[in-house]
Protein backbone atom coordinates (compact mmCIF):
# COMPACT_ATOMS: atom_id res chain seq x y z
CA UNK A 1 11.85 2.62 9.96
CA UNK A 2 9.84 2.80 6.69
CA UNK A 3 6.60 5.39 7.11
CA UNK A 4 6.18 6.47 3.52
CA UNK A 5 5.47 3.80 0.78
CA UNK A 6 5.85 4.94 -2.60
CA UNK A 7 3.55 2.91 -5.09
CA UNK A 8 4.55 3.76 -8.87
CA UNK A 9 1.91 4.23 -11.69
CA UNK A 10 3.62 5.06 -15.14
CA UNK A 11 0.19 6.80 -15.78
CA UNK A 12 0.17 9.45 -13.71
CA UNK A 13 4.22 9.51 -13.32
CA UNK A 14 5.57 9.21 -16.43
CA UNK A 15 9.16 9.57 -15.70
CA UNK A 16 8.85 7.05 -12.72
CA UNK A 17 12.50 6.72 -12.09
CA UNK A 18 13.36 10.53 -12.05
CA UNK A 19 10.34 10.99 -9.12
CA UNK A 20 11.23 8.16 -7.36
CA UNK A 21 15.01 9.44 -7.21
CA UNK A 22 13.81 12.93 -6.19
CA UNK A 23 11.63 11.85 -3.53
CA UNK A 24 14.27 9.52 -1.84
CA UNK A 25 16.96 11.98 -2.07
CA UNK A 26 15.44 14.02 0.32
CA UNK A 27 13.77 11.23 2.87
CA UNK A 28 15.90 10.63 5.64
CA UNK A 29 17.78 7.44 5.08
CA UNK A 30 15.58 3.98 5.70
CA UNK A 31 12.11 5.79 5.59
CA UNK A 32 10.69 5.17 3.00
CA UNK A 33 9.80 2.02 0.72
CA UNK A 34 9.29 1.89 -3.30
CA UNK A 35 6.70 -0.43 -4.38
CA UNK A 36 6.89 -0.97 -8.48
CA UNK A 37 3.07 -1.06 -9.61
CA UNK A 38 2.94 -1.56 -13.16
CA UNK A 39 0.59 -4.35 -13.73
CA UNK A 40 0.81 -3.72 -17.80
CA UNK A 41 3.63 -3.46 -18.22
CA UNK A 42 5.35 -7.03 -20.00
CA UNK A 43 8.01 -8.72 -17.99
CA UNK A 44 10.82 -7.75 -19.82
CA UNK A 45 10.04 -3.84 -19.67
CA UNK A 46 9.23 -4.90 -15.57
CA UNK A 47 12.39 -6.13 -15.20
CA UNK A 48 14.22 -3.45 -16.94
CA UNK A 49 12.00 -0.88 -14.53
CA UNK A 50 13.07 -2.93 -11.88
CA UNK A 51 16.65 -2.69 -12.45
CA UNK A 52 16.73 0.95 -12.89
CA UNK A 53 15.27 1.49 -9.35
CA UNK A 54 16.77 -1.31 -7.40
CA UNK A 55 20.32 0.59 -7.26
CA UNK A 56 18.63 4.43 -6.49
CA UNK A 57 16.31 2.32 -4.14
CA UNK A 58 19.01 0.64 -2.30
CA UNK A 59 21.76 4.04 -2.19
CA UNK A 60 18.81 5.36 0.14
CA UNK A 61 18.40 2.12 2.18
CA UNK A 62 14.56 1.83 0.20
CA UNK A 63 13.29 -1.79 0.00
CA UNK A 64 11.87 -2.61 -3.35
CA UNK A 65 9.28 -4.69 -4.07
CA UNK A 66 7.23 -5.63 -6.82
CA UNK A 67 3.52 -6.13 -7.50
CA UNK A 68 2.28 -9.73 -7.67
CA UNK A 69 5.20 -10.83 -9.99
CA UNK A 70 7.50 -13.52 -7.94
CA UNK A 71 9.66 -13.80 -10.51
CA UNK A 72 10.50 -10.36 -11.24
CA UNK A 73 11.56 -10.38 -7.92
CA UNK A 74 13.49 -13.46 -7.53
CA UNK A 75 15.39 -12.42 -10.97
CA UNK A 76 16.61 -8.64 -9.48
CA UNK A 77 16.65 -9.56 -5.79
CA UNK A 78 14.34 -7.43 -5.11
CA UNK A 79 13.47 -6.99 -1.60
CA UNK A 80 10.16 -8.43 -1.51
CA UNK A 81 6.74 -8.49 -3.28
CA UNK A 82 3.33 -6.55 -2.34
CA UNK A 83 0.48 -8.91 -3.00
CA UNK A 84 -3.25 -7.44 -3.97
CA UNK A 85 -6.24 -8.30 -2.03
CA UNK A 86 -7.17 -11.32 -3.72
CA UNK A 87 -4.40 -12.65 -5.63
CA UNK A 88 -1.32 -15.28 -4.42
CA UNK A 89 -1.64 -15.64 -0.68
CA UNK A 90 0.53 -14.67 1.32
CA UNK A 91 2.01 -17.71 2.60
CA UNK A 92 2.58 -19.25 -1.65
CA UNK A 93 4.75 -15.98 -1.94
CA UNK A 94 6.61 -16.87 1.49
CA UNK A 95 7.17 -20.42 0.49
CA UNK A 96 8.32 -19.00 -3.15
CA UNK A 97 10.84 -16.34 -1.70
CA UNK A 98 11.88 -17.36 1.95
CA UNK A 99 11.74 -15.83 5.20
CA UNK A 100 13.86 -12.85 4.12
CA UNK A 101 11.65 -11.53 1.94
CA UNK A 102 9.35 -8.62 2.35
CA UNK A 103 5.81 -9.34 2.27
CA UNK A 104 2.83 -6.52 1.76
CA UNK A 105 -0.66 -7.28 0.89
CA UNK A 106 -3.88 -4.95 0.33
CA UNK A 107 -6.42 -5.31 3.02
CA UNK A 108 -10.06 -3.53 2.64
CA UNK A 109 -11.26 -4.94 5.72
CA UNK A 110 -9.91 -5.07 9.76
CA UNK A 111 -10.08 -9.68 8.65
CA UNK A 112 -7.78 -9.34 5.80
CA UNK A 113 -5.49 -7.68 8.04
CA UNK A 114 -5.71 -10.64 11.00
CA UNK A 115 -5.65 -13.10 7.57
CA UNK A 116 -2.31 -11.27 6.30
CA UNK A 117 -0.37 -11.45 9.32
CA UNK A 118 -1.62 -14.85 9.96
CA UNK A 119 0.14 -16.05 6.57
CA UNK A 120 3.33 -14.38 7.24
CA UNK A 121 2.83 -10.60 5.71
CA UNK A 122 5.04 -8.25 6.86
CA UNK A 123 2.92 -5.06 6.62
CA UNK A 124 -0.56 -4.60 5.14
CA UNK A 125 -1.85 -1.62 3.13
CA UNK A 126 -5.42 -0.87 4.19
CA UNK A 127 -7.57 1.57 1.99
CA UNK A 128 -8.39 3.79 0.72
CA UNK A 129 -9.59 5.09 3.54
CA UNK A 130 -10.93 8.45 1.57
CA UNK A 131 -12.13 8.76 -1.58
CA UNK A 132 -10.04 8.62 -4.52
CA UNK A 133 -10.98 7.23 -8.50
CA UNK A 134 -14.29 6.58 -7.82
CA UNK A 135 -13.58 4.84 -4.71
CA UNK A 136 -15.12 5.74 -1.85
CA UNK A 137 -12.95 6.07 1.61
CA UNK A 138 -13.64 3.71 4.56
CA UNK A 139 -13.05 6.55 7.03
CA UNK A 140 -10.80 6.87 10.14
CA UNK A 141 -13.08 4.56 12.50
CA UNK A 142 -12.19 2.09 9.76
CA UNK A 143 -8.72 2.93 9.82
CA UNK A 144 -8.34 3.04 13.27
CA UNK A 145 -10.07 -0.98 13.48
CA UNK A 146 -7.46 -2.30 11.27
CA UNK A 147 -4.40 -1.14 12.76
CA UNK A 148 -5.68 -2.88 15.39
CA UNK A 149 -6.49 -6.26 13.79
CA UNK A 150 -3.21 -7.68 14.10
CA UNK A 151 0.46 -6.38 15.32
CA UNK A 152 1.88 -5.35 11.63
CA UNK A 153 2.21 -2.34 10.31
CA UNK A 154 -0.25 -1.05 8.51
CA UNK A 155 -0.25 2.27 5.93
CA UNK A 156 -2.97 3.84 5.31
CA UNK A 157 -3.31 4.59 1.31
CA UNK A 158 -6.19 6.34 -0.88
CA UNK A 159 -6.97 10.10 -1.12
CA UNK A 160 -3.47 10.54 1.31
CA UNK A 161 -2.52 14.45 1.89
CA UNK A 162 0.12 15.66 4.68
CA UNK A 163 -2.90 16.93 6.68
CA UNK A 164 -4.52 13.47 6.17
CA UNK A 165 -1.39 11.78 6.58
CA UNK A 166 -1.01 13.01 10.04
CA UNK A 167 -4.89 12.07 10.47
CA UNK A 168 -3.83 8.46 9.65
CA UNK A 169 -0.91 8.41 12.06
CA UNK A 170 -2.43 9.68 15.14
CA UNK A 171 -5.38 7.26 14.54
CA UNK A 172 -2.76 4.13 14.61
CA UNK A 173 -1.44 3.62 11.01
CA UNK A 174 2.25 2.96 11.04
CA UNK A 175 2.47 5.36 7.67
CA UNK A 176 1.04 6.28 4.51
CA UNK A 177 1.38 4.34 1.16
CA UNK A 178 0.51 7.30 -1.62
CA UNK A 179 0.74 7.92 -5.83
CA UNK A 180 -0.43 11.50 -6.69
CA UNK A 181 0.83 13.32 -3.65
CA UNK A 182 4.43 12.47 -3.93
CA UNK A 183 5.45 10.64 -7.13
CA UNK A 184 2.70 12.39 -9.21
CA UNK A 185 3.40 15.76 -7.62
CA UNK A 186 5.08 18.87 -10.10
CA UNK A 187 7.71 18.55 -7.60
CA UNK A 188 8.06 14.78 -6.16
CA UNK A 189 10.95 16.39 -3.64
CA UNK A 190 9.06 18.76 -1.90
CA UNK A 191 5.88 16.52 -1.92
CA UNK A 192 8.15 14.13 -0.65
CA UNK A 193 9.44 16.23 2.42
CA UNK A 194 6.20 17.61 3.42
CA UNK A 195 4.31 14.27 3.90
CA UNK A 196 7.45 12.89 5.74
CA UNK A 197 7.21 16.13 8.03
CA UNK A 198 3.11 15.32 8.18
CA UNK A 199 4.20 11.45 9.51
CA UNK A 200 7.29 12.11 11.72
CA UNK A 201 6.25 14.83 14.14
């Protein structure tokens, strides 16, 4: 059961492949996800990202999916794709990659949620829900709402920490969907283990 979702970001993770391999090596097999982020990034250099972390995604039973690009996806068999708030719906990218796909969309309101799951999503990522970039967080109360909305999953993301990650989880989020603290920590293996000891006790 996936309760950590790993969203890269060659920015603050340069070597994205090296955290993402220390992270899942010590997650307990089938608990965590790897969502591959790079909107700049050309489609050749996104495939050849995507190829590098669909075998180190799949030795740790991690589902891979990519952001926005269908394609990508269809051309590495990935697992699924995660769709922004705003972009394809939800139901194009079902009719595009079939019912066995994994489907994620960002949700910034308790609707979008209902909406998602109404289209087919799988999960929905609803944040940030504290602040983070400039962003300011939505709070648990708003939290709280949207994992109520509709009966996915949802991960809480923005401003995530093990103490906040266990906030999220006792206030109905499925799990946590995080950048800096794991992939962009010194130490992606230890970040790694504490926020899946923060979401599993």
């Amino acid at each position: 059961m996936v309760r950590i979702y790993l969203i890269t970001d060659r920015n603050v993770v340069p070597d994205v492949a090296g955290a993402v391999a220390a992270a899942l090596s010590v997650l307990p097999i089938g608990t965590a996800a790897v969502q591959l982020r790079e909107k700049d990034l050309p489609t050749g250099e996104l495939l050849r990202l995507a190829r590098i972390l669909l075998p180190l995604c799949r030795s740790a039973k991690a589902p891979l999916l990519v952001n926005t690009d269908i394609e990508v996806v269809k051309e590495v068999r990935a697992d699924g794709v995660h769709l922004p708030a705003g972009g394809m719906s939800v139901a194009d990218a079902r009719r595009a990659l079939g019912p066995g796909a994994l489907i994620g969309q960002s949700c910034h309101a308790r609707n979008e949620v209902a909406r998602a799951r109404e289209e087919g999503a799988d999960f929905a990522i609803f944040g940030p829900v504290w602040d983070t970039d400039g962003k300011k967080g939505q709070g648990m109360t708003a939290l709280h709402l949207a994992t109520k909305a509709a009966p996915i999953p949802v991960f809480a993301v923005g401003g995530v920490t093990p103490a906040r990650a266990r906030r999220a989880i006792n206030a109905g989020a499925h799990g946590v969907a995080c950048i800096h603290s794991v992939l962009g920590a010194p130490d992606p293996a230890s970040a790694a283990l504490e926020m899946w000891q923060a979401v599993s006790k």
